[in-house]
C-alpha atoms as a PDB file:
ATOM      1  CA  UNK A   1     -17.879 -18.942  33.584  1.00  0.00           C
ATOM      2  CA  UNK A   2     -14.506 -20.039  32.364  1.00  0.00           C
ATOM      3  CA  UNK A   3     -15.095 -19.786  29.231  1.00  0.00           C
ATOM      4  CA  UNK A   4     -16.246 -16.368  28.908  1.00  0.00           C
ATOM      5  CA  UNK A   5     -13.273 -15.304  30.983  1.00  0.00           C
ATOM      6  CA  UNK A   6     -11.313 -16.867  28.253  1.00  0.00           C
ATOM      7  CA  UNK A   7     -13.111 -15.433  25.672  1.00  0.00           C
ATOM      8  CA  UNK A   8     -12.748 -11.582  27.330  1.00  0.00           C
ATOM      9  CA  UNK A   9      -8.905 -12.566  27.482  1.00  0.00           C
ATOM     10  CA  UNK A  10      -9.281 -13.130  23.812  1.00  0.00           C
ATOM     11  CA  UNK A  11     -10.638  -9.946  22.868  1.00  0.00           C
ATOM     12  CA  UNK A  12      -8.662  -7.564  24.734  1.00  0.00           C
ATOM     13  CA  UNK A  13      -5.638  -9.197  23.308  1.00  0.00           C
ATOM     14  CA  UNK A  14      -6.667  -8.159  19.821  1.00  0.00           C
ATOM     15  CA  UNK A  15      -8.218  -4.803  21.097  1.00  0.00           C
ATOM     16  CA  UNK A  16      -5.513  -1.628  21.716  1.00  0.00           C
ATOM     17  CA  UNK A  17      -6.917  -0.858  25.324  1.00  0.00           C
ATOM     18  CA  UNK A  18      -9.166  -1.988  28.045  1.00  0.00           C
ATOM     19  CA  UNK A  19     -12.900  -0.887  28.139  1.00  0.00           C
ATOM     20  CA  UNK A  20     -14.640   0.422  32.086  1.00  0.00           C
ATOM     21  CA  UNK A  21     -17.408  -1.990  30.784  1.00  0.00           C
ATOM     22  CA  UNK A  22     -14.405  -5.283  30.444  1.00  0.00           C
ATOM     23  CA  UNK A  23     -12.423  -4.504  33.283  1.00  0.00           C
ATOM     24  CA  UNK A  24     -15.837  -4.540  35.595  1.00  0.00           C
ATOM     25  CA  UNK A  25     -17.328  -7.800  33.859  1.00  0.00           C
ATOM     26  CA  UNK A  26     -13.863  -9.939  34.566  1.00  0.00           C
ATOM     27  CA  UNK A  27     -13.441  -7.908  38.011  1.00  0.00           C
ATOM     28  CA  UNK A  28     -16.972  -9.195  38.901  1.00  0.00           C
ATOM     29  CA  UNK A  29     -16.553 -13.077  37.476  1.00  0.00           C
ATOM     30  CA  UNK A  30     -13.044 -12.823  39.199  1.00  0.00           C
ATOM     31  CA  UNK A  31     -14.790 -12.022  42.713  1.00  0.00           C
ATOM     32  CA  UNK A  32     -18.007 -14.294  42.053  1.00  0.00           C
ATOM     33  CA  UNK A  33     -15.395 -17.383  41.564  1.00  0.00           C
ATOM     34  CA  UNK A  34     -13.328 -16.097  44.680  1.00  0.00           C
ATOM     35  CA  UNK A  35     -16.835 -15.917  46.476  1.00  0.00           C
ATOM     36  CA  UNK A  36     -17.615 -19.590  45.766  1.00  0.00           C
ATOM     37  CA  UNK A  37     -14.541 -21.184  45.568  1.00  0.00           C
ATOM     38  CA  UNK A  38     -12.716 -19.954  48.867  1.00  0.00           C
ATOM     39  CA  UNK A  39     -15.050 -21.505  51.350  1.00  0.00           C
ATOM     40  CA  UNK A  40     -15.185 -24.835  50.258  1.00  0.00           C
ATOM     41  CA  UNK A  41     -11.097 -24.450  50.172  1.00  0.00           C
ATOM     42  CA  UNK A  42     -11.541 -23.382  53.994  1.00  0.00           C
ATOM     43  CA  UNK A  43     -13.555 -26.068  54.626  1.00  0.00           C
ATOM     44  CA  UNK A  44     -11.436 -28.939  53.091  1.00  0.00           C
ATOM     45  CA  UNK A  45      -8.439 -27.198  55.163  1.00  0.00           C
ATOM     46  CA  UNK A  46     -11.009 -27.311  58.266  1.00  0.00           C
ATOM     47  CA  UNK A  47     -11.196 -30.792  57.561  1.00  0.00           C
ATOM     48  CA  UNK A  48      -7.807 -31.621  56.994  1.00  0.00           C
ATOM     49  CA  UNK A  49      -6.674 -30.270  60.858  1.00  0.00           C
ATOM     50  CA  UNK A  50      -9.875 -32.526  61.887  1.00  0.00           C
ATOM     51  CA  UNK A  51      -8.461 -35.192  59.779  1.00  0.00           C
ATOM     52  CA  UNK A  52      -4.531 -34.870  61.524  1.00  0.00           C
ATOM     53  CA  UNK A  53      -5.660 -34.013  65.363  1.00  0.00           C
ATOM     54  CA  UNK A  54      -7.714 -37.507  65.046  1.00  0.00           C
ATOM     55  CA  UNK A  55      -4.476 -39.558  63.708  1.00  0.00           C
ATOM     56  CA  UNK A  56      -1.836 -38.117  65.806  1.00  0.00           C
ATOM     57  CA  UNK A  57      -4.467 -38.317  68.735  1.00  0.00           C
ATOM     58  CA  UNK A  58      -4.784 -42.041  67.759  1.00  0.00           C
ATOM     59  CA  UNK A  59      -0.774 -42.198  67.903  1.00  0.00           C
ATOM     60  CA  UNK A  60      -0.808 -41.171  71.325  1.00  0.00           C
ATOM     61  CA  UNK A  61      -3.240 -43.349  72.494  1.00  0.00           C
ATOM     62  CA  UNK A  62      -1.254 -46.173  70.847  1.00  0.00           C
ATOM     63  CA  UNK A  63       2.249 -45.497  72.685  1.00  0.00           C
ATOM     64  CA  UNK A  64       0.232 -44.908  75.895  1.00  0.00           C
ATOM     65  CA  UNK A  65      -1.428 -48.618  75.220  1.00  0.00           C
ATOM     66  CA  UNK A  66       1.821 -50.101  74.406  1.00  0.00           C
ATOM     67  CA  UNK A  67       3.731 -48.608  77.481  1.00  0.00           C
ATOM     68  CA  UNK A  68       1.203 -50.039  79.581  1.00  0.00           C
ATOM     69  CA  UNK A  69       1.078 -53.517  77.819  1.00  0.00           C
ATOM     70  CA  UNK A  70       4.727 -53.458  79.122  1.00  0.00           C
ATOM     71  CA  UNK A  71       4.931 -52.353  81.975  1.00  0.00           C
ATOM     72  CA  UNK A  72       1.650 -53.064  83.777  1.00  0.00           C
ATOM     73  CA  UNK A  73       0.849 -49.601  84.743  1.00  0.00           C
ATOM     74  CA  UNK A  74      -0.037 -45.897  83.261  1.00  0.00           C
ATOM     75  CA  UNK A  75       2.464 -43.745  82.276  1.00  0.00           C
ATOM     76  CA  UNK A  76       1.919 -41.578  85.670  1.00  0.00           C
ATOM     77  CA  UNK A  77       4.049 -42.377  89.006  1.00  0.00           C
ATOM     78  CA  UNK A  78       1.593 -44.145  90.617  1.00  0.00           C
ATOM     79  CA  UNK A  79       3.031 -47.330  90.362  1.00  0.00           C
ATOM     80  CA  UNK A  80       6.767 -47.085  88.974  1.00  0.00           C
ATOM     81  CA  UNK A  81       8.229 -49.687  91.004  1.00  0.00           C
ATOM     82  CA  UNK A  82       5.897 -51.789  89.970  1.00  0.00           C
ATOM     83  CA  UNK A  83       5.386 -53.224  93.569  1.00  0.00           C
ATOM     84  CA  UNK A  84       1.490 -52.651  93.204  1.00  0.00           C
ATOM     85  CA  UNK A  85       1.439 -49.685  95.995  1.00  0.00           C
ATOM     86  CA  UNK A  86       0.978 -46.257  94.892  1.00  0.00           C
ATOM     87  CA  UNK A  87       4.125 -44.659  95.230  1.00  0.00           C
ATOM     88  CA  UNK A  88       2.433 -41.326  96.724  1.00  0.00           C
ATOM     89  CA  UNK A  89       5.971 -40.371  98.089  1.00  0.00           C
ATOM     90  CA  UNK A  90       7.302 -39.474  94.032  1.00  0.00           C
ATOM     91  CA  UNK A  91       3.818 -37.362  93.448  1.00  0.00           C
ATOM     92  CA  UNK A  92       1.551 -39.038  91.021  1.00  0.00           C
ATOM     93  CA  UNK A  93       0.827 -37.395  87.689  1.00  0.00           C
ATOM     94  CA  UNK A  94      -2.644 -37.043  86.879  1.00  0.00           C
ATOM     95  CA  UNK A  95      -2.317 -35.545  82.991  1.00  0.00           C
ATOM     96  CA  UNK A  96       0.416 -36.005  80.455  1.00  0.00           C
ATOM     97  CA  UNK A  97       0.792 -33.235  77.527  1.00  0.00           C
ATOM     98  CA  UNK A  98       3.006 -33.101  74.268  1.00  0.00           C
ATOM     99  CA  UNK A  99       4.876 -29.592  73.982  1.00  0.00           C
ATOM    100  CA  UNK A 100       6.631 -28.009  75.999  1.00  0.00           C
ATOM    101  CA  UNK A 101       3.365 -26.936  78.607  1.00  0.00           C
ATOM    102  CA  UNK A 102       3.908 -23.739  78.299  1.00  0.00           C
ATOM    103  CA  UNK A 103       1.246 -21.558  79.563  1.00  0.00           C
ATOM    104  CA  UNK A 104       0.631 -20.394  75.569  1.00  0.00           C
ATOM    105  CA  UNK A 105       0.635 -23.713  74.337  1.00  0.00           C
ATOM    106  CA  UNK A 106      -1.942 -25.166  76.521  1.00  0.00           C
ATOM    107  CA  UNK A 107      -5.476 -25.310  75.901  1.00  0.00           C
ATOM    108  CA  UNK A 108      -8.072 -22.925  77.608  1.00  0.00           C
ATOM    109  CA  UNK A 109     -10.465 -24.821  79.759  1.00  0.00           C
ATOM    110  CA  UNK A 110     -14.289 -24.216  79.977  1.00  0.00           C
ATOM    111  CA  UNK A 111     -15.000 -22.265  83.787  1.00  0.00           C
ATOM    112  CA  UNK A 112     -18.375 -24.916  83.775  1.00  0.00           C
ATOM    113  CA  UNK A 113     -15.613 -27.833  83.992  1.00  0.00           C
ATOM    114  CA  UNK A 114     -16.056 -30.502  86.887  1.00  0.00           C
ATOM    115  CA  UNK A 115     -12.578 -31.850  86.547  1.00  0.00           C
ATOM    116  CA  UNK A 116     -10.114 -29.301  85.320  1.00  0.00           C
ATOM    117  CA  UNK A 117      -7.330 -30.641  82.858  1.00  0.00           C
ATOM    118  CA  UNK A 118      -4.750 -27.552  83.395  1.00  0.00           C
ATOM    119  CA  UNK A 119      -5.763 -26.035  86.578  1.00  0.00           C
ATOM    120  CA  UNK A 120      -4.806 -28.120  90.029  1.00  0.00           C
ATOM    121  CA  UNK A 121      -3.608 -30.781  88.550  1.00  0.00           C
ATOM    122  CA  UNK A 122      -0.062 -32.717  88.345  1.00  0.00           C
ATOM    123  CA  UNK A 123       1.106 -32.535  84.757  1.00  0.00           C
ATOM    124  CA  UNK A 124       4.043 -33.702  82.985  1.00  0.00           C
ATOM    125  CA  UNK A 125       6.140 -34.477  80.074  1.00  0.00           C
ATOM    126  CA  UNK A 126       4.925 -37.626  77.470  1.00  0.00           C
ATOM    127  CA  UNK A 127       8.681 -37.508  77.012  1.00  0.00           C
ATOM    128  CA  UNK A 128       9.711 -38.640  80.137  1.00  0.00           C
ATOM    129  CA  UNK A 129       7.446 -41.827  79.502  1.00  0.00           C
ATOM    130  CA  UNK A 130       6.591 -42.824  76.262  1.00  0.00           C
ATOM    131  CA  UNK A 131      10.512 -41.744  74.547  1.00  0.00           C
ATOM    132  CA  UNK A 132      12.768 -42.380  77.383  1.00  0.00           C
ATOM    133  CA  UNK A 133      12.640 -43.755  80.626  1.00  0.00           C
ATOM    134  CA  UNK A 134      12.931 -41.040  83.015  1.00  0.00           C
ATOM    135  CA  UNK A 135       9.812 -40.582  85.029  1.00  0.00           C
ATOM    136  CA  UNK A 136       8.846 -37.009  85.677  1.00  0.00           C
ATOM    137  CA  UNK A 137       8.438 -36.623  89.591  1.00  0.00           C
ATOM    138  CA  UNK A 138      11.748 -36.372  91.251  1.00  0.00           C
ATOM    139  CA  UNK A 139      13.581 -39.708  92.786  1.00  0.00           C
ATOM    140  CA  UNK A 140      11.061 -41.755  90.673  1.00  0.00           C
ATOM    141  CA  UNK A 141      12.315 -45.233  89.395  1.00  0.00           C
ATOM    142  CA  UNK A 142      12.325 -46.258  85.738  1.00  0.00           C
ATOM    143  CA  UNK A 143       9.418 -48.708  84.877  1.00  0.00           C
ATOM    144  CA  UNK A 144      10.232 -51.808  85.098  1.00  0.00           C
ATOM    145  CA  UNK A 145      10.013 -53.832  81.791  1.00  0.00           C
ATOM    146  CA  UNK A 146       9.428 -50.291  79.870  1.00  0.00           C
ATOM    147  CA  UNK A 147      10.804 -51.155  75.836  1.00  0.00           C
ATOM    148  CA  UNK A 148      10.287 -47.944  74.562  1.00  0.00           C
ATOM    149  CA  UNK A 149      10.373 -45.539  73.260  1.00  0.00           C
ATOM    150  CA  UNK A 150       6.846 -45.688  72.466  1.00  0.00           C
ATOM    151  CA  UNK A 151       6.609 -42.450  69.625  1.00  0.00           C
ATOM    152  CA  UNK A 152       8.522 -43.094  66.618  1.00  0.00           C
ATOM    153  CA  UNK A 153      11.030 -39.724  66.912  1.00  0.00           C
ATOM    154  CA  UNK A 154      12.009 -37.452  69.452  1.00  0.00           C
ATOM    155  CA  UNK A 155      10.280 -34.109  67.627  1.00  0.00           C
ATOM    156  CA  UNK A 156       6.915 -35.470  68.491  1.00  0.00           C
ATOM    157  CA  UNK A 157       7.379 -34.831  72.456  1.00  0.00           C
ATOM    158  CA  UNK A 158       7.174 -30.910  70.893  1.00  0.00           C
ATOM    159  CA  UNK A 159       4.049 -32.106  68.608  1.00  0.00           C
ATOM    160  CA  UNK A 160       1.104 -29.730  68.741  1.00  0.00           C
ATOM    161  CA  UNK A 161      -2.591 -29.964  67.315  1.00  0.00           C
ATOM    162  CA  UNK A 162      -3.090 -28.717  64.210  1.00  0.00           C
ATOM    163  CA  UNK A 163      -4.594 -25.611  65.857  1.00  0.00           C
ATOM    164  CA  UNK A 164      -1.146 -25.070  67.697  1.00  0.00           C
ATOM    165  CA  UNK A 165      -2.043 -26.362  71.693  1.00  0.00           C
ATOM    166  CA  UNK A 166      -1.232 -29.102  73.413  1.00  0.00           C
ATOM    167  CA  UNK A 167      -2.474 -32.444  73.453  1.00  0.00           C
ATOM    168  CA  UNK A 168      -3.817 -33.630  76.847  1.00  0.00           C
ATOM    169  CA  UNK A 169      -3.999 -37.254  78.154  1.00  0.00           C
ATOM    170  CA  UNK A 170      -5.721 -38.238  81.433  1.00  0.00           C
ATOM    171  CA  UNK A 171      -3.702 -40.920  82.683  1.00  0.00           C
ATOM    172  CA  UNK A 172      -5.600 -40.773  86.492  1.00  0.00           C
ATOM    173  CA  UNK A 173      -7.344 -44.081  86.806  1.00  0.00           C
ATOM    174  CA  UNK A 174      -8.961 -43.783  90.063  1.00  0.00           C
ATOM    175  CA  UNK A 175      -9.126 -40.961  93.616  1.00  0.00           C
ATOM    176  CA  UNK A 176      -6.435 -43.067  94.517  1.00  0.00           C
ATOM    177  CA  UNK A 177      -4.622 -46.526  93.382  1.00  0.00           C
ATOM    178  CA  UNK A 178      -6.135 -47.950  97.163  1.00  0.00           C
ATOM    179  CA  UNK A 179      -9.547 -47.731  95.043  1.00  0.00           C
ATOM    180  CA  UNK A 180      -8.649 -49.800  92.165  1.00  0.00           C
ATOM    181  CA  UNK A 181      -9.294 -52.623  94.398  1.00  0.00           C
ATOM    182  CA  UNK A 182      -6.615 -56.016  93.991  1.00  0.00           C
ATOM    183  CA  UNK A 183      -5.950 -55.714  90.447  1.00  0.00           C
ATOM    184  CA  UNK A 184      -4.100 -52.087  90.085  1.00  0.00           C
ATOM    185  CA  UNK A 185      -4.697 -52.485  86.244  1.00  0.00           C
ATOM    186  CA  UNK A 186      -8.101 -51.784  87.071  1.00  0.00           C
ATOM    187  CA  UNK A 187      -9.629 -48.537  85.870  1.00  0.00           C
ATOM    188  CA  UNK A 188     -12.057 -46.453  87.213  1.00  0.00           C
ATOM    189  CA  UNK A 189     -11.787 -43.052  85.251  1.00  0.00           C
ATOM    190  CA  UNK A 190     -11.533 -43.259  81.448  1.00  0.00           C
ATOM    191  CA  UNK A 191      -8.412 -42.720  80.398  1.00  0.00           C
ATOM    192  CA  UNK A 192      -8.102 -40.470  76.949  1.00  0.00           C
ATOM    193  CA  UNK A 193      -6.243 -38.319  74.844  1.00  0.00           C
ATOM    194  CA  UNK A 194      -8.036 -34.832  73.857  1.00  0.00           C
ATOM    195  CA  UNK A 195      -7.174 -31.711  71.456  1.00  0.00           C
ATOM    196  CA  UNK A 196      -9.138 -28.830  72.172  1.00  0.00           C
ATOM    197  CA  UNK A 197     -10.349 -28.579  68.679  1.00  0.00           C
ATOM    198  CA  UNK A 198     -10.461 -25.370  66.708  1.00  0.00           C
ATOM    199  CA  UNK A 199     -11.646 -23.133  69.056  1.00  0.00           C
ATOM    200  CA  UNK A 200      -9.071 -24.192  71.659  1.00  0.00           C
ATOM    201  CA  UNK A 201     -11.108 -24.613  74.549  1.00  0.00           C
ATOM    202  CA  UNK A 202     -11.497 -27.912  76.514  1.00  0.00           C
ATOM    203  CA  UNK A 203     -14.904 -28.755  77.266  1.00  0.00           C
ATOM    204  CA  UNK A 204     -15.207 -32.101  78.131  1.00  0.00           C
ATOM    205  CA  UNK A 205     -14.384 -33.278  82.244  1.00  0.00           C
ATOM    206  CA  UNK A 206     -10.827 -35.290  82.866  1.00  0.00           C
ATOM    207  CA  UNK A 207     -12.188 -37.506  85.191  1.00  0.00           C
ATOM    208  CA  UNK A 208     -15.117 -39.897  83.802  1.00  0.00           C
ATOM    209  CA  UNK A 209     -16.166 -43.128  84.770  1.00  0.00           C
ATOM    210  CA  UNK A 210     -15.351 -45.478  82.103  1.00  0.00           C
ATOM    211  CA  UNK A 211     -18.865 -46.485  81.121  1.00  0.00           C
ATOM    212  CA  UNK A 212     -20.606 -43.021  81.627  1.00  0.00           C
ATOM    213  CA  UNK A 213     -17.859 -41.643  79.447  1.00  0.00           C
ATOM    214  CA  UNK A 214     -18.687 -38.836  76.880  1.00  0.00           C
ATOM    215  CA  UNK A 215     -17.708 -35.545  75.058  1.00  0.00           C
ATOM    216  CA  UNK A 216     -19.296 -32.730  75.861  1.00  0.00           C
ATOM    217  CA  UNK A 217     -22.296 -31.859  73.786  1.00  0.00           C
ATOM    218  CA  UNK A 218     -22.013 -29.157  71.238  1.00  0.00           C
ATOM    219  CA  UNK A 219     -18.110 -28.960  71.690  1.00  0.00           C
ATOM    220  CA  UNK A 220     -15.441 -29.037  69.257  1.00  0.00           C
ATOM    221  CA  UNK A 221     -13.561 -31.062  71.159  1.00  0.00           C
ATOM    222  CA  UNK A 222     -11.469 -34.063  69.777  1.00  0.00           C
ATOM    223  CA  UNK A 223     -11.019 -37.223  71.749  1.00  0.00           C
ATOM    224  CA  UNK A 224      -9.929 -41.150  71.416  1.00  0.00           C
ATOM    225  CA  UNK A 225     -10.367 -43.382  74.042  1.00  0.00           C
ATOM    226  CA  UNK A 226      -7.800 -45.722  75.408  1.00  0.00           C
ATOM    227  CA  UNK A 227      -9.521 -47.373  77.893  1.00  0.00           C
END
């Protein structure tokens, strides 16, 4: 098909004009290659945003590991004086996000959701955890043993998916810390990072026992596990 474009260019270099009949036949090979060409470049750019929500997901994950490695509890207020009692009186946080949380930054959330991620819950800041010390609920202590920060520059507290909405982590690990039983590193609830994919709705329920744990069937959703 190349070729004959070539060999049109060819002959209305030599010729004094342009023909109806030439300027249709490379019009029409010029849209036939658009036709078959742009959507596989769509899909290797679909692909590609797949491809970056999945790495920067695992990222998170990571620095959320690694914080708790140190310091013997989640990145959420339940435990930041580290005296094994949930420290109820500083608010626990329930879901972390990157961004800034603003209402058109966050994710939509499917209305058949069991366990809401944005509505009724205790959100806050990855930045007051995993790149500086400064717990989010008000009066909170600093972890104990925290040797962050856990996210190699400050820009990626602002980080979005690749479709432009938050990422989400679920760092809830039980009802209550009183159900964790002796050993407070114990979890209950799977605890997860999650883009809402391309479409930008959340699909999958926040609070999943760790071995019943899966994504929602049929969604777009993206998620890595961190325990």
């Amino acid at each position: 098909m190349l070729g004959i474009i070539r060999s049109l260019r060819r002959r209305l270099r030599k010729s004094k004009g342009y023909t109806l009949v030439e300027l249709a036949a490379v019009t029409a090979i010029a849209a036939g290659l658009t036709a078959v060409v742009l959507p596989i470049a769509q899909q290797q750019i679909s692909e590609a945003k797949k491809t970056q929500a999945i790495e920067e997901a695992k990222q998170l994950a990571t620095a959320v590991m690694r914080f708790w490695s140190d310091t013997g509890s989640l990145p959420n207020d339940w435990d930041a004086d580290g005296d094994g009692f949930e420290t109820s009186e500083y608010g626990a946080v329930t879901v972390l996000y990157t961004g800034t949380g603003s209402s058109n930054e966050l994710p939509a959330e499917d209305s058949g959701l069991t366990n809401k991620w944005i509505s009724g819950t205790n959100k806050a800041s990855i930045a007051n955890y995993l790149l500086t010390n400064i717990p989010g609920a008000s009066n909170t202590p600093g972890y104990t043993n925290w040797n962050g920060p856990y996210l190699g520059t400050a820009k990626e507290k602002v980080a979005l998916d690749p479709w432009g909405h938050c990422y989400l982590i679920n760092v809830q690990p039980a009802d209550s810390i009183s159900t964790l039983g002796d050993d407070p590193a114990t979890v209950s609830y799977a605890i997860f990072v999650i883009s809402a994919g391309p479409d930008g709705i959340i699909q999958t329920n926040r609070l999943q026992a760790v071995n019943l744990f899966s994504v929602a069937s049929g969604s777009d959703d993206i998620v890595v596990r961190i325990r």
